[in-house]
Protein backbone atom coordinates (compact mmCIF):
# COMPACT_ATOMS: atom_id res chain seq x y z
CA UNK A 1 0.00 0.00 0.00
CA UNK A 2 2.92 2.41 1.00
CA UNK A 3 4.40 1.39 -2.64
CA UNK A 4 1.10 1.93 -4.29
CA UNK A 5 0.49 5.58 -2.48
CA UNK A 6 4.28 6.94 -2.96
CA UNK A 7 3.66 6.05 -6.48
CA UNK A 8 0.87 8.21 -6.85
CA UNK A 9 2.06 11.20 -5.32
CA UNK A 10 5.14 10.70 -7.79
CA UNK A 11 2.52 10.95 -10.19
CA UNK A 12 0.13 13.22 -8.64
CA UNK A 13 2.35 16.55 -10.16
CA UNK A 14 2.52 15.71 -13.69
CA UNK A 15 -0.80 14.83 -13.97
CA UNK A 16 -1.52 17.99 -12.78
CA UNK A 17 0.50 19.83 -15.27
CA UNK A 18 -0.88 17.63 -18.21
CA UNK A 19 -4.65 18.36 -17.27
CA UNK A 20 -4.31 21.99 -16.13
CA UNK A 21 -6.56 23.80 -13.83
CA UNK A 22 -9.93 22.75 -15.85
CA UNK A 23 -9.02 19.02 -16.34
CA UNK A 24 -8.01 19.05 -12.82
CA UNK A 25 -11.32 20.88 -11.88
CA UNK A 26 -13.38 18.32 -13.71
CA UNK A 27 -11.47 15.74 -12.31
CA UNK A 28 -12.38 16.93 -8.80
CA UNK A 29 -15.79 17.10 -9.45
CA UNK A 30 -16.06 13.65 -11.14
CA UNK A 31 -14.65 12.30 -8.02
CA UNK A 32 -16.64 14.26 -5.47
CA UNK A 33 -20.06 12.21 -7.46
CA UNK A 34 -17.87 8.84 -7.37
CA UNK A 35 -17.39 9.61 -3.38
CA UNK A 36 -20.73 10.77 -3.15
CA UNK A 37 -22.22 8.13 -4.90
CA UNK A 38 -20.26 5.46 -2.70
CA UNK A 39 -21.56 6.91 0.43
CA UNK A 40 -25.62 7.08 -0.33
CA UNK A 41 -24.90 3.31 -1.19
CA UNK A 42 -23.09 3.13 2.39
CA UNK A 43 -26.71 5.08 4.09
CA UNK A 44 -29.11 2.76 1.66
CA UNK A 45 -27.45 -0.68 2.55
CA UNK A 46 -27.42 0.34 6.24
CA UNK A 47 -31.09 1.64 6.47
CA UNK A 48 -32.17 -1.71 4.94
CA UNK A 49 -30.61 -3.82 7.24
CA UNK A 50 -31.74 -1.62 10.15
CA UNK A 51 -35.47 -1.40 9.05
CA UNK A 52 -35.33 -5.11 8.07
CA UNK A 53 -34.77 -6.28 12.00
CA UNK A 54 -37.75 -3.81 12.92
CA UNK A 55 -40.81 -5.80 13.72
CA UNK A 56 -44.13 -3.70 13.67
CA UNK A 57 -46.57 -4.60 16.25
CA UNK A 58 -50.32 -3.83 15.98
């Protein structure tokens, strides 16, 4: 993992300099809905399994 995240920080500043400040822009963005995305899945599988153990009792 240490391997995997030096390499990407090695990376990290020419990618930068190839997609400028609007690639890297959209890049952020794209990434924010991926994140985003990722969590509401995270809320949605945990409500489920929450509401599925409630019993209703009339």
């Amino acid at each position: 993992m240490a391997i995997l995240i030096g390499l990407m920080f090695t990376v990290a500043t020419r990618l930068t300099q190839l997609l400028g400040h609007v690639g890297m822009t959209v890049l952020i963005k794209v990434m924010g809905l991926f994140t985003m995305a990722i969590g509401v899945q995270f809320i949605a599988t945990g409500a489920s399994t929450i509401l599925g153990q409630v019993t209703l009792r009339v």
